[in-house]
Every structure is written in structure tokens, then in C-alpha cells.
N, C-alpha and C. Protein backbone atom coordinates (compact mmCIF):
# COMPACT_ATOMS: atom_id res chain seq x y z
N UNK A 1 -2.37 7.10 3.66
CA UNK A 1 -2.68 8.23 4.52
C UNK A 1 -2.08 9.49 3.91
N UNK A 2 -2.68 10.37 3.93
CA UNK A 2 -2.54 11.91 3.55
C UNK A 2 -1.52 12.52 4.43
N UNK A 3 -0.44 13.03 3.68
CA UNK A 3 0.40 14.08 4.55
C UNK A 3 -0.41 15.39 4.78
N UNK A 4 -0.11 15.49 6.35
CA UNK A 4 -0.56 16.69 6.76
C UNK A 4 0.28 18.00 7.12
N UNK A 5 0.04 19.04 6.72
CA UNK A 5 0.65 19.92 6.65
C UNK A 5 0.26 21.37 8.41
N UNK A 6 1.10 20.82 9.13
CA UNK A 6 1.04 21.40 10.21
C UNK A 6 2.22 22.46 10.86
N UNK A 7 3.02 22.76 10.09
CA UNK A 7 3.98 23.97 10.15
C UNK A 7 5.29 23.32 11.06
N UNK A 8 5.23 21.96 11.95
CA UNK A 8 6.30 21.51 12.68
C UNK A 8 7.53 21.24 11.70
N UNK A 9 8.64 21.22 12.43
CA UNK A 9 9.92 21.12 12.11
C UNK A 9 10.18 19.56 12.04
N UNK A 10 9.48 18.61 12.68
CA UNK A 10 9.70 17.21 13.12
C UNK A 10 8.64 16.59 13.38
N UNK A 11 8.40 16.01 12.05
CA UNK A 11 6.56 14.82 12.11
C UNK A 11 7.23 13.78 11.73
N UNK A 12 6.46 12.71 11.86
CA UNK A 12 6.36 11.38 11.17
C UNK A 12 6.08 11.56 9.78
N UNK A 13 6.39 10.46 8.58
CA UNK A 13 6.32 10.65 7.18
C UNK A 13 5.17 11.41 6.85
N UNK A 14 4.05 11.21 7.20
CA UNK A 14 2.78 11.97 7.38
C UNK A 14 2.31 13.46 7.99
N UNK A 15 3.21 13.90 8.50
CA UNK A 15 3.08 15.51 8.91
C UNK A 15 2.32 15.47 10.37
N UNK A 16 2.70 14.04 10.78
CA UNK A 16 1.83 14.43 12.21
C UNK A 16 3.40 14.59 13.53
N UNK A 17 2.83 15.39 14.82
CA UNK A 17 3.59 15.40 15.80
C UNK A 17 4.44 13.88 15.88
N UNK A 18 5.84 14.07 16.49
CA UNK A 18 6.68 12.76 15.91
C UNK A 18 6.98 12.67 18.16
N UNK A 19 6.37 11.15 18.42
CA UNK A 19 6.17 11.33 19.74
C UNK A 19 8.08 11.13 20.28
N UNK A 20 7.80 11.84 21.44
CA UNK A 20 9.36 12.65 21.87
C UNK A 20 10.40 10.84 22.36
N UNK A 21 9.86 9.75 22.54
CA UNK A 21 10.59 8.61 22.86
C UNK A 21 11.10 8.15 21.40
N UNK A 22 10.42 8.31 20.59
CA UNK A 22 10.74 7.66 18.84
C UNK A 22 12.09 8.58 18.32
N UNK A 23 11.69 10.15 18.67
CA UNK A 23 12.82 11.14 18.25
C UNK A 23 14.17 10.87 19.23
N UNK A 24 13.89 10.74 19.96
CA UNK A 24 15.43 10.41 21.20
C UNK A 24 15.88 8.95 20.44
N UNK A 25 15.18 8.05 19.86
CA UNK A 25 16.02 6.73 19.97
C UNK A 25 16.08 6.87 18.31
N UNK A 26 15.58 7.63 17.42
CA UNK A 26 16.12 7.79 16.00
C UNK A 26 17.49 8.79 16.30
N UNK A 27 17.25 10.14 17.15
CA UNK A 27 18.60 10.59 17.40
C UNK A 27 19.61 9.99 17.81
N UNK A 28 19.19 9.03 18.95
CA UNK A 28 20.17 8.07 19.06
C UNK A 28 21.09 7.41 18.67
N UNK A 29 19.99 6.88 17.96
CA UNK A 29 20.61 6.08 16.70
C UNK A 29 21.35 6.29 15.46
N UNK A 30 21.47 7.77 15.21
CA UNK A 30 21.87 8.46 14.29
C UNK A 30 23.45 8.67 14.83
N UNK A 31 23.12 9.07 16.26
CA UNK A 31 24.37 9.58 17.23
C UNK A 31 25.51 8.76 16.54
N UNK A 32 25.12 7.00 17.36
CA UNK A 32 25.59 6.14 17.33
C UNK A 32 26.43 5.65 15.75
N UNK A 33 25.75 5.91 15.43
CA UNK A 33 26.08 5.57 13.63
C UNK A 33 27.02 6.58 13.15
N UNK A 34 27.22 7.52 13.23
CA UNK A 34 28.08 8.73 12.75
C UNK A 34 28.92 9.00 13.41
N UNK A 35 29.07 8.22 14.71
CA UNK A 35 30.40 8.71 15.66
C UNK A 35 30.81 9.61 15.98
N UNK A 36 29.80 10.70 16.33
CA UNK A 36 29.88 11.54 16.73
C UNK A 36 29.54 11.88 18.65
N UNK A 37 30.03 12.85 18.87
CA UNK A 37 29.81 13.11 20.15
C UNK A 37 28.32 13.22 20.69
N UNK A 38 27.87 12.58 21.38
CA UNK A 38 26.41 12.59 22.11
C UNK A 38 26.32 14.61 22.64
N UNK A 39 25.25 15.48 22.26
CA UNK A 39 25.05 16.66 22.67
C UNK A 39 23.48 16.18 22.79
N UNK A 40 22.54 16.79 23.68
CA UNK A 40 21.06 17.29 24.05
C UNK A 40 21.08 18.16 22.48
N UNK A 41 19.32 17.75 22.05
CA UNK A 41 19.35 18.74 21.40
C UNK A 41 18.88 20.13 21.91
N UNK A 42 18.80 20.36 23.09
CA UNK A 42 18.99 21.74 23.79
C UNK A 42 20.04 22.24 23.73
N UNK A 43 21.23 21.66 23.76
CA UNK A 43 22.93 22.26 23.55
C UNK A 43 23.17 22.43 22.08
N UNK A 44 22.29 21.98 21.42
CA UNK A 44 22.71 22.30 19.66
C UNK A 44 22.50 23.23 19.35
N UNK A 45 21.08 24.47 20.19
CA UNK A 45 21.10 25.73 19.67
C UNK A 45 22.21 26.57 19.38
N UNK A 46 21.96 27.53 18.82
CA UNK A 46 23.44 28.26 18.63
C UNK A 46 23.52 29.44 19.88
N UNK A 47 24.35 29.69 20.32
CA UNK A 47 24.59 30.18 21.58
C UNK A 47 24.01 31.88 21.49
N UNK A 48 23.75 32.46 20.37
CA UNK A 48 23.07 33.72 20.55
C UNK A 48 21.62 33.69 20.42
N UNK A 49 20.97 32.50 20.42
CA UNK A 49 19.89 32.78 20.70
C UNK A 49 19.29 32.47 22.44
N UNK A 50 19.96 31.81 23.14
CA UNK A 50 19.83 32.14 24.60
C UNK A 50 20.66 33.22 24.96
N UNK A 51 21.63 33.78 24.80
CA UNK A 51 22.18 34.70 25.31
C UNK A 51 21.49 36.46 24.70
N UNK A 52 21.05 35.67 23.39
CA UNK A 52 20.07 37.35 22.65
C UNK A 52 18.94 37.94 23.59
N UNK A 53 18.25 36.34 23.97
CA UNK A 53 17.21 36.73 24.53
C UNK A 53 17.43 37.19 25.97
N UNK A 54 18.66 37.04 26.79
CA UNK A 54 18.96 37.56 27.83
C UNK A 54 19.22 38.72 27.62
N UNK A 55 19.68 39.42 27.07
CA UNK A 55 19.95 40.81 26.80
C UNK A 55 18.98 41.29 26.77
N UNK A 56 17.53 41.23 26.56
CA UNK A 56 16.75 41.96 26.46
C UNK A 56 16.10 42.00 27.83
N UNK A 57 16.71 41.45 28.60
CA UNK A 57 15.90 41.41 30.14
C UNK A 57 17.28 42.81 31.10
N UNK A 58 18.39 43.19 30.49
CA UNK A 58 19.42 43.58 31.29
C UNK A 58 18.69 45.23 30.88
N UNK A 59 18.50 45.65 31.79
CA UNK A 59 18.16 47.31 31.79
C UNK A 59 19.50 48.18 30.84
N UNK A 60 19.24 49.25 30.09
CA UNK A 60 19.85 50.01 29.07
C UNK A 60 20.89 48.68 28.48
N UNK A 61 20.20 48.01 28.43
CA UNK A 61 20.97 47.19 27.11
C UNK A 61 20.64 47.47 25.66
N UNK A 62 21.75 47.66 24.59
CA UNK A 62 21.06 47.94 23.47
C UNK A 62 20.11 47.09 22.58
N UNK A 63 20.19 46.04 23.08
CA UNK A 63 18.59 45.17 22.53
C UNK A 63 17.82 45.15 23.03
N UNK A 64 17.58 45.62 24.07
CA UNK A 64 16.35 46.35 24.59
C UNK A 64 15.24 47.29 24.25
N UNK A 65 13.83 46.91 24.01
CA UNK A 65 13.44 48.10 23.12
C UNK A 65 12.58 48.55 23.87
């Protein structure tokens, strides 16, 4: 099968969408193996990009354009 080239961050060897139960139990599994602390990968963002994008909602904020 042909790798497909679809611009995602996270496919199967083939470039297709990687379904969200396979990615939780390879993360899992990765978790588990490296002994590391269990985080969501929602908590892995880096903290200025939810807080950047709040700033632009606060009236005369300077990232506000």
C-alpha cells in the first residue's frame, strides 16, 4: 500500500488518519514503558498557547488586533 500524504501530525505507517482508541493504547503503552508520569495529551500543550489565545478575547489587550 502507498503512503499517503495528508498533512496530519499522526497516521498509521501509510499516511492515513490513526483511529483515536489505537493512539491512547500506543500512548499508553509508551507511558507505561518509560516510567513516566501519565499527562492527557491536552495537558502536554505548552501553556502559551491556551493562555495566547485568551488574550486576544480580553478588551485593550496588547494581542489584540
Amino acid at each position: 500500500m502507498a503512503r499517503h500524504d495528508t498533512g496530519m501530525i499522526f497516521t498509521t505507517r501509510y499516511g492515513l488518519p490513526v483511529e483515536p482508541r489505537n493512539f491512547n493504547r500506543s500512548y499508553d503503552s509508551r507511558i507505561a514503558s518509560g516510567g513516566v508520569p501519565k499527562i492527557t495529551v491536552h495537558d502536554a500543550r505548552p501553556p502559551a498557547v491556551h493562555s495566547g489565545s485568551t488574550w486576544t478575547y480580553i478588551p485593550g489587550s496588547p494581542w489584540r488586533s
